[in-house]
N, C-alpha and C. Protein backbone atom coordinates (compact mmCIF):
# COMPACT_ATOMS: atom_id res chain seq x y z
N UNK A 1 -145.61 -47.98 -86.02
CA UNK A 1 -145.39 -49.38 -86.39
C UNK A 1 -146.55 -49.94 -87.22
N UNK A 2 -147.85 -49.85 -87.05
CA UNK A 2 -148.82 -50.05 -87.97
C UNK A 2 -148.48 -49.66 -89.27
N UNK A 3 -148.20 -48.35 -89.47
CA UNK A 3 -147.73 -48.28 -91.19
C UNK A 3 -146.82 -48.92 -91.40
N UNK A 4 -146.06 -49.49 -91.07
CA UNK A 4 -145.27 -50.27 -91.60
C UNK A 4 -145.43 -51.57 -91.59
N UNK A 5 -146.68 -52.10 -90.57
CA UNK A 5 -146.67 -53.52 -90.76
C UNK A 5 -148.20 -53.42 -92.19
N UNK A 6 -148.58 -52.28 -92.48
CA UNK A 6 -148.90 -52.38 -93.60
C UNK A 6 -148.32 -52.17 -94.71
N UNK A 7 -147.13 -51.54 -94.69
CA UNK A 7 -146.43 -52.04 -95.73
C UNK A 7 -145.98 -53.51 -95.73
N UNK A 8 -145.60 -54.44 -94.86
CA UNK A 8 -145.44 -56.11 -94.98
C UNK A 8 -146.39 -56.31 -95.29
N UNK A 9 -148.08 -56.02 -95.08
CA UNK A 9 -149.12 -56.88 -95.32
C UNK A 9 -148.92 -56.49 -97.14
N UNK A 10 -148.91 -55.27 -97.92
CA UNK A 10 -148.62 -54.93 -98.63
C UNK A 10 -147.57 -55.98 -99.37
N UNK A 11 -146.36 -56.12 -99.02
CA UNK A 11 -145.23 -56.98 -99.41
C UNK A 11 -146.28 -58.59 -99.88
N UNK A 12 -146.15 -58.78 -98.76
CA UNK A 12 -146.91 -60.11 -98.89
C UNK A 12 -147.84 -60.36 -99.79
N UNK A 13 -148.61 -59.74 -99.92
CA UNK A 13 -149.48 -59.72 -101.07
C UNK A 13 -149.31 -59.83 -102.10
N UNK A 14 -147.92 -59.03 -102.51
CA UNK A 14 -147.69 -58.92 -103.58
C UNK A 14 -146.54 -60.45 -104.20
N UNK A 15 -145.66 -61.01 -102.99
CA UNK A 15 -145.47 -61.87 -103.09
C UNK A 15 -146.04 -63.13 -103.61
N UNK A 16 -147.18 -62.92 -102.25
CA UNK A 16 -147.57 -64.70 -102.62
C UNK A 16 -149.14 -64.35 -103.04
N UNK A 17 -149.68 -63.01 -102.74
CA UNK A 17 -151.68 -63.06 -103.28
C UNK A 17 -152.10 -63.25 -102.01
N UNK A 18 -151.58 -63.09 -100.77
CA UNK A 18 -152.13 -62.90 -99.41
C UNK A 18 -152.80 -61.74 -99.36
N UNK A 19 -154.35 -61.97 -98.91
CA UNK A 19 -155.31 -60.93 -98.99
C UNK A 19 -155.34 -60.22 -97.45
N UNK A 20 -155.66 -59.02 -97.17
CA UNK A 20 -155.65 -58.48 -95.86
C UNK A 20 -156.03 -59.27 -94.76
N UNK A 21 -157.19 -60.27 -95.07
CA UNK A 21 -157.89 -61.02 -94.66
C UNK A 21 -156.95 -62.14 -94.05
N UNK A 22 -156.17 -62.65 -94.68
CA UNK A 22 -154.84 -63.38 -94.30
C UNK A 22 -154.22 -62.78 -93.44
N UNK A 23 -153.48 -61.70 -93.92
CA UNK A 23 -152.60 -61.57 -93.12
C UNK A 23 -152.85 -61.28 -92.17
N UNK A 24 -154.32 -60.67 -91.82
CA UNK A 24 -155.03 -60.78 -90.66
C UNK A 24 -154.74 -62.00 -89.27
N UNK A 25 -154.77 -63.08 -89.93
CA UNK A 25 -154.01 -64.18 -89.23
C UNK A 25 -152.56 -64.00 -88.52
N UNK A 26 -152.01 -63.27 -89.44
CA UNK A 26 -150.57 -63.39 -88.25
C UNK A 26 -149.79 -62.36 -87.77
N UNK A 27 -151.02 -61.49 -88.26
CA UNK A 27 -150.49 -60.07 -87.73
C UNK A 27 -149.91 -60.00 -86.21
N UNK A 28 -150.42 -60.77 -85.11
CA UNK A 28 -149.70 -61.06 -83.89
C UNK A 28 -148.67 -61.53 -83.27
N UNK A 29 -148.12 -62.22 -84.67
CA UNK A 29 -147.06 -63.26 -84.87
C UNK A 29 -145.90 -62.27 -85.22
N UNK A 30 -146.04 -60.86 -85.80
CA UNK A 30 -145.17 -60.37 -86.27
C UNK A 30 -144.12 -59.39 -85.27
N UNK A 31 -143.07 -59.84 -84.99
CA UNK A 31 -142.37 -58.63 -84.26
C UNK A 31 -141.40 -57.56 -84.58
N UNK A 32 -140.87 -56.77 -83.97
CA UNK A 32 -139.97 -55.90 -84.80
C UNK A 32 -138.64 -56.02 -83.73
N UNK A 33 -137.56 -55.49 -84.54
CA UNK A 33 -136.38 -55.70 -83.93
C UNK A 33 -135.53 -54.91 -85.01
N UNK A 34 -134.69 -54.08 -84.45
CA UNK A 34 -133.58 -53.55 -85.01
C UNK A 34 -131.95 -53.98 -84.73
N UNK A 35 -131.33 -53.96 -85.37
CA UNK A 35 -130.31 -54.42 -85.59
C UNK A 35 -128.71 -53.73 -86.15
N UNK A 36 -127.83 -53.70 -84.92
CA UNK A 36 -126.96 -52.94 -85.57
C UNK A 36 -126.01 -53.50 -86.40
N UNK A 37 -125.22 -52.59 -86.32
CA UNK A 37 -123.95 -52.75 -88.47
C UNK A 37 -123.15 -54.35 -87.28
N UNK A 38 -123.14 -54.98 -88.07
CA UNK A 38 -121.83 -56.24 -87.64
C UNK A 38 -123.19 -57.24 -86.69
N UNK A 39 -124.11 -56.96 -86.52
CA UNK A 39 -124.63 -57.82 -85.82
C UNK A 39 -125.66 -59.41 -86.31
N UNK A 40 -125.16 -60.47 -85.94
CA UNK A 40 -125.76 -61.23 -86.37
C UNK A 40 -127.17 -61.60 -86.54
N UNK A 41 -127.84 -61.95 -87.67
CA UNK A 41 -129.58 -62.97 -87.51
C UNK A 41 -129.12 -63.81 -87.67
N UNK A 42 -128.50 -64.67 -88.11
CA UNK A 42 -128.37 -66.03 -87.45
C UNK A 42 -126.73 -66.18 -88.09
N UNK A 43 -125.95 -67.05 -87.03
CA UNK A 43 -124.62 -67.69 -86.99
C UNK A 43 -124.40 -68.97 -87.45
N UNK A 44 -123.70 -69.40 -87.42
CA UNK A 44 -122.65 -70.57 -88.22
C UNK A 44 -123.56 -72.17 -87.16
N UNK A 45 -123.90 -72.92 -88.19
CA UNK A 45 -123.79 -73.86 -86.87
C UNK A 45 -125.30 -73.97 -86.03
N UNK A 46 -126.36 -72.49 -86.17
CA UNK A 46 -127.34 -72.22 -85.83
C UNK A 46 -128.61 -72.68 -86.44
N UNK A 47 -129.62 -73.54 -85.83
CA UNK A 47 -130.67 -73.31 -86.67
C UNK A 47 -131.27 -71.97 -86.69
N UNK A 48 -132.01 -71.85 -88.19
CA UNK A 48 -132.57 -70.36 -88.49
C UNK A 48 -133.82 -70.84 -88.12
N UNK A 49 -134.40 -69.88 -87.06
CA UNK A 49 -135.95 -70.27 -87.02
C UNK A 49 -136.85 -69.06 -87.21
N UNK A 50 -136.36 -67.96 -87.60
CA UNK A 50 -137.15 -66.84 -88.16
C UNK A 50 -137.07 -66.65 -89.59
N UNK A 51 -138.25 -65.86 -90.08
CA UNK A 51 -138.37 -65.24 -91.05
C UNK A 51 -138.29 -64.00 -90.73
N UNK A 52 -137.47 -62.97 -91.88
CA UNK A 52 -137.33 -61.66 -91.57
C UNK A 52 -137.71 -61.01 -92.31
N UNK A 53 -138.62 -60.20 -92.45
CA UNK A 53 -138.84 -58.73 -93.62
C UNK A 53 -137.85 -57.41 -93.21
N UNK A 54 -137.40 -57.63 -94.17
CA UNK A 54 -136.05 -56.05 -93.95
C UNK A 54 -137.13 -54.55 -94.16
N UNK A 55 -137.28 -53.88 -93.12
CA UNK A 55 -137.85 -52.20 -93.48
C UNK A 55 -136.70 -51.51 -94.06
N UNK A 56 -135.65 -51.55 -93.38
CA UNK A 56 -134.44 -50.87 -93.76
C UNK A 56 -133.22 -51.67 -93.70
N UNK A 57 -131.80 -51.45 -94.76
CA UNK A 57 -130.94 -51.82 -94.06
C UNK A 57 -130.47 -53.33 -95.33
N UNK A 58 -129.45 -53.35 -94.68
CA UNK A 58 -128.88 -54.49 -95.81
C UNK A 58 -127.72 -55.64 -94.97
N UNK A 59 -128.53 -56.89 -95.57
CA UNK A 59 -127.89 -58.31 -94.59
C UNK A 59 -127.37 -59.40 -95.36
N UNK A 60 -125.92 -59.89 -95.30
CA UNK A 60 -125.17 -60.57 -95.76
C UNK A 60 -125.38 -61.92 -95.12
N UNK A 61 -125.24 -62.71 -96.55
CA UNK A 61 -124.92 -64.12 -95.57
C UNK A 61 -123.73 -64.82 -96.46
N UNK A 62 -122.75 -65.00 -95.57
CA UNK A 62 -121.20 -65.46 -96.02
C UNK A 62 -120.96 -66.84 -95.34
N UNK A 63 -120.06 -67.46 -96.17
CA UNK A 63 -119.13 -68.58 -95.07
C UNK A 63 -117.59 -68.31 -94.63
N UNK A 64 -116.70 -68.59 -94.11
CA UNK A 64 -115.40 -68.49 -93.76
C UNK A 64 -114.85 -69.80 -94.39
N UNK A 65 -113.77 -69.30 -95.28
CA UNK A 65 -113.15 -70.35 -96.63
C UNK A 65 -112.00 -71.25 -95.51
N UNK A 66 -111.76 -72.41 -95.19
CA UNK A 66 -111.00 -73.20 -94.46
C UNK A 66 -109.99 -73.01 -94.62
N UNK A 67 -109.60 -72.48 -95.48
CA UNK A 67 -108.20 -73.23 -96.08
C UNK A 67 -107.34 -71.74 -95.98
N UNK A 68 -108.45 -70.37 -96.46
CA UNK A 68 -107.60 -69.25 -96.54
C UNK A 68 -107.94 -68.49 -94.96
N UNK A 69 -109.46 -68.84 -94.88
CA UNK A 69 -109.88 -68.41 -93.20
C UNK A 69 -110.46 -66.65 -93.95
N UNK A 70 -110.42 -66.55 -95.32
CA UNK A 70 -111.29 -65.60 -95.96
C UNK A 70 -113.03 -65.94 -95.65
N UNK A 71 -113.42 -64.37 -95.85
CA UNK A 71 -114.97 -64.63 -95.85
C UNK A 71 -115.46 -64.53 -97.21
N UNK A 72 -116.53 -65.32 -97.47
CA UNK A 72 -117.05 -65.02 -99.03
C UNK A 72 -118.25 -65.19 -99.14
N UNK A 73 -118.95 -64.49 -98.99
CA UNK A 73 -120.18 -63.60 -99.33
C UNK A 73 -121.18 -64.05 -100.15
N UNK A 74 -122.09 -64.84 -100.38
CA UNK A 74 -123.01 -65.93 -100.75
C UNK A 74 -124.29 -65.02 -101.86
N UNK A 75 -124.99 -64.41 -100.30
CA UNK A 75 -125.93 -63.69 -100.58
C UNK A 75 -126.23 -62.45 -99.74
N UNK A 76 -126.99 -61.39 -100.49
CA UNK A 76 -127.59 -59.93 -99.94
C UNK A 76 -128.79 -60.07 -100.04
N UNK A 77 -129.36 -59.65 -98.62
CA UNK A 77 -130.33 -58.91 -98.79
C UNK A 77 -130.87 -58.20 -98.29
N UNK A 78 -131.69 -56.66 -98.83
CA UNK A 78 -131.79 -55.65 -98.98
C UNK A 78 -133.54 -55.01 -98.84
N UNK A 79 -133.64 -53.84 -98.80
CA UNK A 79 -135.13 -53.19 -98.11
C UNK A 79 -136.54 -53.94 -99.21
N UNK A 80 -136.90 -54.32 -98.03
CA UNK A 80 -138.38 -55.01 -98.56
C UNK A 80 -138.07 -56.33 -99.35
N UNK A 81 -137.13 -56.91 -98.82
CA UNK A 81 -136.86 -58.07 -99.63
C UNK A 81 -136.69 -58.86 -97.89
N UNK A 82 -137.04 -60.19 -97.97
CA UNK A 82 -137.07 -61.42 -97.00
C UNK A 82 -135.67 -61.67 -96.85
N UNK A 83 -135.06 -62.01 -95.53
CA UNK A 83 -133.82 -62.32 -94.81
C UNK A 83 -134.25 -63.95 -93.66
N UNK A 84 -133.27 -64.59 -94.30
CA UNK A 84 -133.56 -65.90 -93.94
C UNK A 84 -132.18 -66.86 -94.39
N UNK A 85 -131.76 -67.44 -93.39
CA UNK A 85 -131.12 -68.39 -93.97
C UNK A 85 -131.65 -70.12 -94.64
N UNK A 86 -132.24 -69.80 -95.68
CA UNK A 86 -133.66 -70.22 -96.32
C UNK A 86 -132.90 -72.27 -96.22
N UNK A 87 -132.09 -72.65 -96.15
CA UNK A 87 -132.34 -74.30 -96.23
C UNK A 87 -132.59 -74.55 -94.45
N UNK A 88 -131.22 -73.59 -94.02
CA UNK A 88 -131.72 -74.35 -92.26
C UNK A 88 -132.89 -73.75 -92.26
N UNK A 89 -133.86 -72.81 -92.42
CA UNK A 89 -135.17 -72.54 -91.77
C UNK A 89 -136.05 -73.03 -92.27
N UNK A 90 -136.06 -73.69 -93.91
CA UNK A 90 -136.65 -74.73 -94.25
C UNK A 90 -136.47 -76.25 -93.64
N UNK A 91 -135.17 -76.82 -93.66
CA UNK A 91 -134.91 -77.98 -92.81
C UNK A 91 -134.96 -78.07 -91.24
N UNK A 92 -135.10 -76.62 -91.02
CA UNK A 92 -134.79 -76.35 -89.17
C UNK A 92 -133.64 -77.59 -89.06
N UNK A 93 -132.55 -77.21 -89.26
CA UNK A 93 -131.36 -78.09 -89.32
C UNK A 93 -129.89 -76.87 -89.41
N UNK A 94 -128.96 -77.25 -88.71
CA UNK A 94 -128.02 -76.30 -88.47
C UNK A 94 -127.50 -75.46 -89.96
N UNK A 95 -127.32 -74.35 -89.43
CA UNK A 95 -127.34 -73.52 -90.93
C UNK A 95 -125.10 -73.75 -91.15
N UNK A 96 -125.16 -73.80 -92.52
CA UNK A 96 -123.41 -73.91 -92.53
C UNK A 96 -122.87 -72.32 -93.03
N UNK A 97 -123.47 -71.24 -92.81
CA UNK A 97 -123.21 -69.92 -92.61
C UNK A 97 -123.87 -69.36 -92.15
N UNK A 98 -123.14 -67.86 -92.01
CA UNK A 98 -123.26 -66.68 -91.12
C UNK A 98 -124.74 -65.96 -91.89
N UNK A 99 -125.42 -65.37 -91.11
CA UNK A 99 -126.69 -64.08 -91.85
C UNK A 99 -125.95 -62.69 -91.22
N UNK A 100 -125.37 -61.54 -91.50
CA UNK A 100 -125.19 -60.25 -90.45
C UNK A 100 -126.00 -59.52 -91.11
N UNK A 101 -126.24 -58.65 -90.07
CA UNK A 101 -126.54 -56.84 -90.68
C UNK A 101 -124.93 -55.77 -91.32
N UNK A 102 -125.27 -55.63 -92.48
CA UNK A 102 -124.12 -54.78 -92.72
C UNK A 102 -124.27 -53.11 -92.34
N UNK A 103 -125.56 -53.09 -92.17
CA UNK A 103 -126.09 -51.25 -91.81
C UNK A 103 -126.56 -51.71 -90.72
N UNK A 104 -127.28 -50.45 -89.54
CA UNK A 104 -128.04 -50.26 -88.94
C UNK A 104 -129.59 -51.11 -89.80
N UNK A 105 -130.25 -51.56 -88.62
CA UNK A 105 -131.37 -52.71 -90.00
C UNK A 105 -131.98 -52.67 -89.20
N UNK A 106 -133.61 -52.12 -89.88
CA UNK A 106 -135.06 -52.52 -89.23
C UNK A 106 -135.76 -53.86 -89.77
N UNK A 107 -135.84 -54.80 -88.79
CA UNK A 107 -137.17 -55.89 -89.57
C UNK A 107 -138.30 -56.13 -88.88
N UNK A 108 -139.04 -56.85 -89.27
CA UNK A 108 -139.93 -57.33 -88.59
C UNK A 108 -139.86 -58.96 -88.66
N UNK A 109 -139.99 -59.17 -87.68
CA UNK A 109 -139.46 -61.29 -87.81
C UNK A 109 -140.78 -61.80 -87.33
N UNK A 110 -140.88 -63.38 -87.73
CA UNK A 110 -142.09 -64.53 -87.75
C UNK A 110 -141.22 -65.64 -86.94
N UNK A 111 -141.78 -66.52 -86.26
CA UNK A 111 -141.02 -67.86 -85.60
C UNK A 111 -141.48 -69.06 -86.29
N UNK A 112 -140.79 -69.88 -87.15
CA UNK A 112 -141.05 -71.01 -87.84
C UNK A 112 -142.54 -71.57 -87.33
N UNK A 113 -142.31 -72.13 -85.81
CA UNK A 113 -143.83 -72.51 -85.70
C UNK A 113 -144.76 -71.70 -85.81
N UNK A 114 -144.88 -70.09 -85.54
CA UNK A 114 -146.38 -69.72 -85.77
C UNK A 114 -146.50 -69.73 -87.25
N UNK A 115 -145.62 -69.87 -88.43
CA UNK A 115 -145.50 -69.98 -89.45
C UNK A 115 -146.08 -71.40 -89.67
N UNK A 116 -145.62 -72.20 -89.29
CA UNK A 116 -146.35 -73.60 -89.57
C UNK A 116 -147.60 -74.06 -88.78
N UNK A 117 -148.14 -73.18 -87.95
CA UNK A 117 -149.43 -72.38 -87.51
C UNK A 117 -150.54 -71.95 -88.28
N UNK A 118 -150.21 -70.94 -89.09
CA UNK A 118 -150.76 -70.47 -90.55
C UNK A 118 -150.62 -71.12 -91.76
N UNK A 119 -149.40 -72.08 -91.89
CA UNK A 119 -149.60 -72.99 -92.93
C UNK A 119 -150.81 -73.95 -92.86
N UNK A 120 -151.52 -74.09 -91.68
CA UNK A 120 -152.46 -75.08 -91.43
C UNK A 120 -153.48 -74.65 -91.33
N UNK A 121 -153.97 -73.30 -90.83
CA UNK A 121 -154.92 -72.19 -91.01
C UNK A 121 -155.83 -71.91 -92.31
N UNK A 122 -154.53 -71.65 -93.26
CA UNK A 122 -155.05 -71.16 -94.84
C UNK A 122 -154.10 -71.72 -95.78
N UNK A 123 -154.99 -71.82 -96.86
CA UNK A 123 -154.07 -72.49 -97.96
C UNK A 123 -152.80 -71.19 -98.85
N UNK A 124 -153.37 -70.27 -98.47
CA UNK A 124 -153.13 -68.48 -99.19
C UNK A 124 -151.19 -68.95 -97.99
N UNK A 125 -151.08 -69.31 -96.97
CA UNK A 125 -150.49 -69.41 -96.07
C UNK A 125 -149.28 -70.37 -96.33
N UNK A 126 -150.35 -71.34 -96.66
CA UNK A 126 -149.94 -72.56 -97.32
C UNK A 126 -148.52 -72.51 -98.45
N UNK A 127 -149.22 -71.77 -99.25
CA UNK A 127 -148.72 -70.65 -100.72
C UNK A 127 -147.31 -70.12 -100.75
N UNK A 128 -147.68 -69.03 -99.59
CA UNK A 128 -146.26 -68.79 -99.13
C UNK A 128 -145.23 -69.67 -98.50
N UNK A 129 -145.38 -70.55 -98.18
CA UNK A 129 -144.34 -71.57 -97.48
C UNK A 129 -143.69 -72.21 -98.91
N UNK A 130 -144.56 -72.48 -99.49
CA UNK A 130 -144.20 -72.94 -101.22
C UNK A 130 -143.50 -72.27 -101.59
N UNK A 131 -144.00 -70.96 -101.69
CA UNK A 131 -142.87 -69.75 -102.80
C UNK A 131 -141.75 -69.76 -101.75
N UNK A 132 -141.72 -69.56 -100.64
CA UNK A 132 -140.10 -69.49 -99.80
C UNK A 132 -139.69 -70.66 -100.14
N UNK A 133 -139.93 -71.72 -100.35
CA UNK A 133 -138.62 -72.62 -100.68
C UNK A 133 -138.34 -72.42 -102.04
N UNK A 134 -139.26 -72.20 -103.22
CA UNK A 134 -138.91 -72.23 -104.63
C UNK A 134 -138.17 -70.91 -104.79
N UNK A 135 -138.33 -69.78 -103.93
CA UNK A 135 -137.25 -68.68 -103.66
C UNK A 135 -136.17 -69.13 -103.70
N UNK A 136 -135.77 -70.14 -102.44
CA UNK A 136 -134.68 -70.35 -102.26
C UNK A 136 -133.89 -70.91 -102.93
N UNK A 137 -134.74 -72.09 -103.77
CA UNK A 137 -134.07 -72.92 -104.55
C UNK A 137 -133.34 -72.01 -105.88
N UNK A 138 -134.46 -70.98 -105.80
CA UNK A 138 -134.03 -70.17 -107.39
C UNK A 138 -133.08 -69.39 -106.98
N UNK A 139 -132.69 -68.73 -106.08
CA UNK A 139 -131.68 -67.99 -105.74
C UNK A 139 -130.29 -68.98 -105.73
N UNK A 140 -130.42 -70.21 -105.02
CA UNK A 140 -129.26 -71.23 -105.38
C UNK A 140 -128.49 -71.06 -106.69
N UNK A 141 -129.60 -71.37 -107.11
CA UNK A 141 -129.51 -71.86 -108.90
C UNK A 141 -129.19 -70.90 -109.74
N UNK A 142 -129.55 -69.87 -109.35
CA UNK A 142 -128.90 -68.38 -109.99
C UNK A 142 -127.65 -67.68 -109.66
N UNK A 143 -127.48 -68.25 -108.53
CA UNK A 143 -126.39 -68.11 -108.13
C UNK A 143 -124.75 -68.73 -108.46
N UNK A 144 -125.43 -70.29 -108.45
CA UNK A 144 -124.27 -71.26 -109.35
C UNK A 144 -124.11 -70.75 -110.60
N UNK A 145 -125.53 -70.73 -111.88
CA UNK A 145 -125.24 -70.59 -113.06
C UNK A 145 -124.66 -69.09 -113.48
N UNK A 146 -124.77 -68.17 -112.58
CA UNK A 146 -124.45 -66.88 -112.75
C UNK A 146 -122.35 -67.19 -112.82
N UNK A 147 -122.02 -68.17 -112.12
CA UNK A 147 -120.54 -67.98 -112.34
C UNK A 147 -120.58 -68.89 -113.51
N UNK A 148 -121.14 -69.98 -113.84
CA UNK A 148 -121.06 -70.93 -114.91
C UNK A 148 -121.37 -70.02 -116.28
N UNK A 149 -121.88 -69.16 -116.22
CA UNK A 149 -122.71 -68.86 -117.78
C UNK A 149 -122.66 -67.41 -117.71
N UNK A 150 -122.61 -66.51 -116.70
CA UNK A 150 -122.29 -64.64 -116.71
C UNK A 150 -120.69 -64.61 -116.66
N UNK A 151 -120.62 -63.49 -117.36
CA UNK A 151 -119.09 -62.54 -117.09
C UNK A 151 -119.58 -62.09 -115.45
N UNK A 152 -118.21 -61.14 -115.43
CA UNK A 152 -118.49 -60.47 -113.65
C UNK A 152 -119.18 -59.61 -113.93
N UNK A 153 -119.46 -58.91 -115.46
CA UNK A 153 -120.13 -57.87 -115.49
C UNK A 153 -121.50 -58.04 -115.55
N UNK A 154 -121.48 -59.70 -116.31
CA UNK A 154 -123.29 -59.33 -116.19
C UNK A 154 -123.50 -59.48 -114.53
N UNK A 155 -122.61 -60.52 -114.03
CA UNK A 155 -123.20 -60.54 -112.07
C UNK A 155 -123.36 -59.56 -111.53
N UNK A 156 -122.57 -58.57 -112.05
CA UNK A 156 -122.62 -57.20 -111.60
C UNK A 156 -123.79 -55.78 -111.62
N UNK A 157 -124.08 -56.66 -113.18
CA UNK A 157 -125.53 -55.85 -113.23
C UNK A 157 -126.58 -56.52 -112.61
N UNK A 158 -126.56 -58.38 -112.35
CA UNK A 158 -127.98 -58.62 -111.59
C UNK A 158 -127.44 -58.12 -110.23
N UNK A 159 -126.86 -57.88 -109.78
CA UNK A 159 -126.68 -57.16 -108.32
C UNK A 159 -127.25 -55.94 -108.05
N UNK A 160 -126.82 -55.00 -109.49
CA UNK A 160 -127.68 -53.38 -109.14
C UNK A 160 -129.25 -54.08 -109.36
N UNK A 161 -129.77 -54.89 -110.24
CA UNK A 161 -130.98 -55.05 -109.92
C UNK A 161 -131.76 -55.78 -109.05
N UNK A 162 -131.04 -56.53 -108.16
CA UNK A 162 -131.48 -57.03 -107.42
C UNK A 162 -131.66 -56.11 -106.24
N UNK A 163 -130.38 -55.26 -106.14
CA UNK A 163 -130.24 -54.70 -104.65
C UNK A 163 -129.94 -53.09 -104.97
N UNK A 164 -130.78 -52.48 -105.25
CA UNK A 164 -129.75 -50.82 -106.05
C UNK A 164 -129.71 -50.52 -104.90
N UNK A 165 -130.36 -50.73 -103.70
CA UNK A 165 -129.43 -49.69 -102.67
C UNK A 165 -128.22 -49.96 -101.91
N UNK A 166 -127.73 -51.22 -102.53
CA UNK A 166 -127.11 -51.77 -101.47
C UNK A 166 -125.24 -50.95 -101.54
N UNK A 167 -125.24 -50.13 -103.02
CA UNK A 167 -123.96 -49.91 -103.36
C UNK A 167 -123.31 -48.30 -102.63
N UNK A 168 -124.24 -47.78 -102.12
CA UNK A 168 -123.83 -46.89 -101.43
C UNK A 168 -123.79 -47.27 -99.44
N UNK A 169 -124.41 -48.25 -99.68
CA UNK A 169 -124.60 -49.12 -97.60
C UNK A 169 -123.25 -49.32 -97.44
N UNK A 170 -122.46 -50.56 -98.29
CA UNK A 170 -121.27 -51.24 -98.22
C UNK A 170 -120.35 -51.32 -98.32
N UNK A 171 -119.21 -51.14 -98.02
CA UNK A 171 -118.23 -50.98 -98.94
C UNK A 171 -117.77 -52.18 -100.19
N UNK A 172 -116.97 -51.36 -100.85
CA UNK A 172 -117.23 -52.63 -102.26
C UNK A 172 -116.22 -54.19 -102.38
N UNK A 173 -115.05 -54.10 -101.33
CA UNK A 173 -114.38 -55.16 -100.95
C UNK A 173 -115.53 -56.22 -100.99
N UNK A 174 -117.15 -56.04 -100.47
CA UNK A 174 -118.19 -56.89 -100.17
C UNK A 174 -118.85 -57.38 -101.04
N UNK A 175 -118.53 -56.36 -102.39
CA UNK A 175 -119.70 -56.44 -103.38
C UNK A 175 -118.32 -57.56 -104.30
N UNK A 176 -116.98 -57.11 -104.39
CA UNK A 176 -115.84 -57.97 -104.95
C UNK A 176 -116.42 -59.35 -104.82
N UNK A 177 -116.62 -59.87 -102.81
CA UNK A 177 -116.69 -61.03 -102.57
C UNK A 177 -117.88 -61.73 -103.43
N UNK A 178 -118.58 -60.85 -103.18
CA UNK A 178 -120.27 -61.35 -103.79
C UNK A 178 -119.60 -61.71 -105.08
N UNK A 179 -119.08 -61.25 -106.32
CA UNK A 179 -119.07 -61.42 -107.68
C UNK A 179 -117.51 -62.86 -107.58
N UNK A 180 -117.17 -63.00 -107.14
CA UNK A 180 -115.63 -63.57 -107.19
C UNK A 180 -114.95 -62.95 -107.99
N UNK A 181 -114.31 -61.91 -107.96
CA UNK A 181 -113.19 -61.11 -108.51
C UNK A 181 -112.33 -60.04 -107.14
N UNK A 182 -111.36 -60.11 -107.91
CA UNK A 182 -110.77 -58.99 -107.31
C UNK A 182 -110.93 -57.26 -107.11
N UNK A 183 -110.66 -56.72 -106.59
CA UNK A 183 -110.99 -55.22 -106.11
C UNK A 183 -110.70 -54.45 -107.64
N UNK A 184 -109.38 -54.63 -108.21
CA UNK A 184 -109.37 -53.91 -109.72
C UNK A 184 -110.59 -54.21 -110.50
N UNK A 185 -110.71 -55.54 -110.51
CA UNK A 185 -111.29 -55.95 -111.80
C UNK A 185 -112.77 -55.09 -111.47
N UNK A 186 -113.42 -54.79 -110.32
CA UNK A 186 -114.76 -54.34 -110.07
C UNK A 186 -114.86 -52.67 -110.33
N UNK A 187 -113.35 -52.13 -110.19
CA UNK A 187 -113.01 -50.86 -110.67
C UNK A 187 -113.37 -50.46 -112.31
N UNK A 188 -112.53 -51.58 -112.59
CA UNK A 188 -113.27 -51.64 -114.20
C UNK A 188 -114.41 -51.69 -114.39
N UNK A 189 -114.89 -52.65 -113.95
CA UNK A 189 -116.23 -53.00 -114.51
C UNK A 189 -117.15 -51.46 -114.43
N UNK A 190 -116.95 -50.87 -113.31
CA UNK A 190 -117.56 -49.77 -112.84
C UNK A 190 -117.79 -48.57 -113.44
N UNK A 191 -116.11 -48.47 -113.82
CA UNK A 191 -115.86 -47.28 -115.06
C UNK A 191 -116.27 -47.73 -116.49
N UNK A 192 -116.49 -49.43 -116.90
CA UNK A 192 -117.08 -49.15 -118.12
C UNK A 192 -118.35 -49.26 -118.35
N UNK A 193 -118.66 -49.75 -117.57
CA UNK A 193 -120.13 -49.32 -117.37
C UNK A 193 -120.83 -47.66 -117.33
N UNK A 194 -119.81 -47.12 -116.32
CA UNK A 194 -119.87 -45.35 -116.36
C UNK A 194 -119.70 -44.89 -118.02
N UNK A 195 -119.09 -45.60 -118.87
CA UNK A 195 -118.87 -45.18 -120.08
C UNK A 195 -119.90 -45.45 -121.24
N UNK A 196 -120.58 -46.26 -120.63
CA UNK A 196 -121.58 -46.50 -121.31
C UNK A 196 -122.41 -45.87 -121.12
């Protein structure tokens, strides 16, 4: 477990410029927890009060559509990338979707307060609380303008770059939801891309 919570101190660093010395601070704060395929980090309705670093493993966060009682698939995320349902754990206010594990998933999780613990500690701390919300906000925002202003194909390519491992974890009904298209149309996209 040490090598790997040096790979987070590692992560972090590279994130926000947190020096060993920092993360020194909350290295106690950090726990681990694994997680199986279908199992929730946080539910409907829930405040999110962790932060998660993914070691392994890939985690969806969807809502359930009212009207069809379909699920549709928001956001992924994937190894060495942060898992959070980022407005409720910023607002600590009930989250209006689901977070699951779609694989077997290693993380290591933080609890909002020892987080706002270290926000008061160090400014380096401080830093990171900043970049997680301007994360979040940018992932919003990329997310809206990606249907306003991309084809499915370009969404399709920020997906392999956002997440390349995620296309052999999932099945692709998931990756459909993520883009809003149907199951053909992602067939295509797939094969012309292969043609290229």
């Amino acid at each position: 477990m040490t090598d790997e919570k040096e790979l987070l101190a590692g992560a972090l660093g590279q994130f926000a410029g947190l020096s060993i010395q920092d993360f020194e601070l909350s290295r106690d704060f950090w726990e681990y927890r694994e997680f199986s395929k279908g199992e929730f980090y946080n539910e409907y309705r829930n405040v999110c009060k962790y932060l998660g670093f993914i070691l392994d493993g890939v985690f969806r966060t969807y809502y359930v559509d009212d009207r069809t009682d379909e699920e549709k698939n928001v956001f992924f995320f994937s190894k060495h990338q942060v898992v959070v349902s980022f407005q409720s754990f910023i607002a600590q206010a009930p989250c209006n979707y689901y977070t699951q594990s779609m694989t077997a998933s290693r993380i290591f999780y933080i609890h909002v307060d020892d987080l706002q613990k270290l926000y008061k500690q160090s400014h380096a701390w401080e830093k990171l609380g900043r970049l997680i919300a301007e994360t979040a906000f940018s992932m919003s925002l990329r997310r809206t303008e990606g249907f306003m202003f991309l084809s499915p194909e370009q969404r399709y390519l920020d997906l392999m770059n956002d997440h390349p491992d995620i296309f052999n974890a999932i099945p692709l009904y998931h990756i459909s939801s993520y883009l809003g298209i149907q199951g053909p149309s992602l067939s295509r996209i797939r094969k012309r891309l292969v043609k290229k």
